[in-house]
Protein backbone atom coordinates (compact mmCIF):
# COMPACT_ATOMS: atom_id res chain seq x y z
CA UNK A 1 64.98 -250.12 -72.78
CA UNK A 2 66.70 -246.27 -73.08
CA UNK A 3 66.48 -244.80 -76.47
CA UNK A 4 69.74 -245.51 -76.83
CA UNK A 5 69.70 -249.28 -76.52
CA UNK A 6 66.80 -249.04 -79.05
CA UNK A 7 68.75 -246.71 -81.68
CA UNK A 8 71.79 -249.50 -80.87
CA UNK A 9 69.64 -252.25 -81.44
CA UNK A 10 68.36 -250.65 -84.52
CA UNK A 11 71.63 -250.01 -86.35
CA UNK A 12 72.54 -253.99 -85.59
CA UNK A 13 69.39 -255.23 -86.94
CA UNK A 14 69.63 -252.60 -90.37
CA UNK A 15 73.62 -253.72 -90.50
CA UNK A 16 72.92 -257.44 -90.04
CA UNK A 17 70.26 -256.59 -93.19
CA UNK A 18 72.74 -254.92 -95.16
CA UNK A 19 75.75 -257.65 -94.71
CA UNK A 20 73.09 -260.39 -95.57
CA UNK A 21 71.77 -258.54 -98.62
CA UNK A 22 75.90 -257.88 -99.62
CA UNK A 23 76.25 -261.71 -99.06
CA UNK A 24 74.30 -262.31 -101.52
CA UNK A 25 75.89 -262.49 -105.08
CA UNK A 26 74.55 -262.34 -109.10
CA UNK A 27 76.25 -263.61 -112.14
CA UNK A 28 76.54 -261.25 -115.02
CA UNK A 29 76.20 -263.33 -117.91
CA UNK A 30 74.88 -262.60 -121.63
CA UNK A 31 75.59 -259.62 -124.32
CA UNK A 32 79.58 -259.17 -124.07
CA UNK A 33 80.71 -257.15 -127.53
CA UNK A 34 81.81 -253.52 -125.43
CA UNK A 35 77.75 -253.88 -124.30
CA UNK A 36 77.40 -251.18 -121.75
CA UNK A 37 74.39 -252.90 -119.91
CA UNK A 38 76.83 -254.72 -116.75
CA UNK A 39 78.00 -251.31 -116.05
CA UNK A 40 74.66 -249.46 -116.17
CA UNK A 41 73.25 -252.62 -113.72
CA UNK A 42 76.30 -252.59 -111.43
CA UNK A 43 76.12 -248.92 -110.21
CA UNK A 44 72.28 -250.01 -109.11
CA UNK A 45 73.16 -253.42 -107.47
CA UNK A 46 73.05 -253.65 -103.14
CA UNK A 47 74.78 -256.99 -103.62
CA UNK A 48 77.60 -258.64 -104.87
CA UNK A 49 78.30 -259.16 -108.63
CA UNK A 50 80.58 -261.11 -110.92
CA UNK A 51 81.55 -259.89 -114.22
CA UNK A 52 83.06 -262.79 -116.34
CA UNK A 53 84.20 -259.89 -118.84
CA UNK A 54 88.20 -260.25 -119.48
CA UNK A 55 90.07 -259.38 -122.42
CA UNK A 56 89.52 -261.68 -125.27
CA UNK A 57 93.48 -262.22 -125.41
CA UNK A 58 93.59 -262.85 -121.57
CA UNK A 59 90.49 -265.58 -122.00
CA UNK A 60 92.06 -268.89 -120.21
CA UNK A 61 90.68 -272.10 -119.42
CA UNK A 62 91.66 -270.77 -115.77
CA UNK A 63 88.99 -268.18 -116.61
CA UNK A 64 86.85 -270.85 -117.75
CA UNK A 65 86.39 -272.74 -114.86
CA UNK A 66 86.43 -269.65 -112.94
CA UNK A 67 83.37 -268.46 -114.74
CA UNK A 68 81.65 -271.73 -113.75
CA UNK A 69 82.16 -272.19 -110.23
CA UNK A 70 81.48 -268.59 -110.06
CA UNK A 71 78.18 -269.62 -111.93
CA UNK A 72 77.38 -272.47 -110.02
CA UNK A 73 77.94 -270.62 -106.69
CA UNK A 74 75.90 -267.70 -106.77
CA UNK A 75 72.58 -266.76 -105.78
CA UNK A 76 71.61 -265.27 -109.15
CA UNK A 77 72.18 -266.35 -112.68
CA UNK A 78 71.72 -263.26 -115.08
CA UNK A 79 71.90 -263.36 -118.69
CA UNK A 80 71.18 -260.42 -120.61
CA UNK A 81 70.63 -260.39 -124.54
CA UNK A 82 71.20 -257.06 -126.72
CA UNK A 83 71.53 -256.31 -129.98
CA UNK A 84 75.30 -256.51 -129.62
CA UNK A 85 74.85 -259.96 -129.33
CA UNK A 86 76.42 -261.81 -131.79
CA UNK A 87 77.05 -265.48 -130.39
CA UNK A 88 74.33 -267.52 -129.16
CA UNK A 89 76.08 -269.26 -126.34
CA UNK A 90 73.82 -266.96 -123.63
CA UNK A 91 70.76 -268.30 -125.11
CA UNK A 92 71.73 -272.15 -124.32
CA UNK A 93 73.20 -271.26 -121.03
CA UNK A 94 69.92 -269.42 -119.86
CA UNK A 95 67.58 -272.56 -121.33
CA UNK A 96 70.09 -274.81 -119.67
CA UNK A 97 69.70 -272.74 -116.12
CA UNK A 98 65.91 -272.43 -116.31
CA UNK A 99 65.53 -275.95 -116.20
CA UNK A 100 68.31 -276.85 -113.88
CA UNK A 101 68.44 -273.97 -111.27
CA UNK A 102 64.77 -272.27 -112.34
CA UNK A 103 64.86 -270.80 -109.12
CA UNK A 104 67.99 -268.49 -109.27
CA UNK A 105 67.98 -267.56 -113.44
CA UNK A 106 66.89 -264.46 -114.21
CA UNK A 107 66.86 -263.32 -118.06
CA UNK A 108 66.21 -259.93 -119.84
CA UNK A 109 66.04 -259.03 -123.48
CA UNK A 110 66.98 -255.50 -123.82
CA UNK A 111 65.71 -254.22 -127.14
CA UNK A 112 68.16 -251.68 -127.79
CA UNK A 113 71.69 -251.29 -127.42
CA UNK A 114 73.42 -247.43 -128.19
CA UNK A 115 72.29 -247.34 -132.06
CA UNK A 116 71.63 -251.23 -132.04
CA UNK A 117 67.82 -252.71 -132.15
CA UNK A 118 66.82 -256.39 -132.62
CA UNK A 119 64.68 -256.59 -135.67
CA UNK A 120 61.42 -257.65 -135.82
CA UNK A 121 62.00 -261.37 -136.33
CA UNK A 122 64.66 -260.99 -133.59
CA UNK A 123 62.59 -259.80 -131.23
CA UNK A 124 59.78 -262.17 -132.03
CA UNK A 125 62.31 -265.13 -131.63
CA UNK A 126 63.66 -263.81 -128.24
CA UNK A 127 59.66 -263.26 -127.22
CA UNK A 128 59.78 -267.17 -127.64
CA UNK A 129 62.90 -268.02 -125.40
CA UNK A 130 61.72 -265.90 -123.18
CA UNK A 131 58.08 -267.59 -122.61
CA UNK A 132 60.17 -271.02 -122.82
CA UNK A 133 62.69 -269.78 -119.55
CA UNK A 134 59.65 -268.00 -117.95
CA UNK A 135 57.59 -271.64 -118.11
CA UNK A 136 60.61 -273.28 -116.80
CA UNK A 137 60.36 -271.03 -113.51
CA UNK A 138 62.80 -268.32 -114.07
CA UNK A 139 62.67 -264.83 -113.87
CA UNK A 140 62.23 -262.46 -117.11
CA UNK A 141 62.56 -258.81 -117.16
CA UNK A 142 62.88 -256.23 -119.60
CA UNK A 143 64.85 -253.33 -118.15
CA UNK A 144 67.52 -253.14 -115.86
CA UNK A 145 66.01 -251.18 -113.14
CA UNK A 146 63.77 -254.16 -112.69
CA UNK A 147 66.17 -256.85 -112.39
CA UNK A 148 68.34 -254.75 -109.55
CA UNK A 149 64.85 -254.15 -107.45
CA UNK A 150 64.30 -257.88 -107.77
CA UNK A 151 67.64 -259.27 -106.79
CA UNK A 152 68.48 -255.99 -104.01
CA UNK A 153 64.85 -257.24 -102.21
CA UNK A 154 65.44 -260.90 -102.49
């Protein structure tokens, strides 16, 4: 083989890694409240993403469903808590996911938020759900670096 059928054959094989790895696809889910942590996480994602973030005023049940096929279909379910939390919907949806798709949830508690911390008693609780999704087989981080080396080598 010429050294330029091996450099050919090279390129295929690291493009044919690159479209599978872009085929792949994580849901952003968690800490909404003008949180800056999808945007921080999306300029270090290799694959695909969706971000179920609309304006409240545009939210429609079209979005809705949207959100949950969109859930159901990809590769990687992501919630990530902040400080800026301030519904707890993320928490059931991540307990839900660790038990029924263990294998694809992946959730983070991220301490800090701008000039937001969790408390003490916050963080303690959050310690807990995080053990409880862990034991149910899914993946817990604590930064965001972490979660885009996982999910960009998977």
């Amino acid at each position: 083989m010429s050294i330029i059928s091996k450099i050919a054959l090279y390129n295929i094989m690291e493009n044919k890694k690159i479209n599978t790895q872009k085929s792949k696809k994580i849901f952003l889910g968690g800490t909404c409240n003008n949180s800056t942590w999808r945007d921080d996480l999306i300029l270090l994602l290799r694959i695909n993403y969706f971000n179920p973030i609309v304006a409240t005023s545009d939210w429609t049940d079209a979005h809705q469903k949207k959100e949950i096929r969109e859930r159901e279909s990809s590769d990687f379910c992501l919630y990530v808590i902040t400080p800026k939390m301030t519904g707890v919907y993320s928490i059931a949806e991540v307990v839900d996911d660790s038990n029924k798709r263990p294998e694809k949830t992946i959730f983070a508690v991220l301490e800090k938020d701008g000039k937001q911390k969790f408390d003490e008693s916050q963080i303690k609780s959050l310690q807990s759900v995080s053990k409880l999704v862990q034991n149910n087989g899914a993946k817990v981080f604590n930064n965001l670096k972490d979660i885009a080396d996982y999910v960009n080598n998977s």
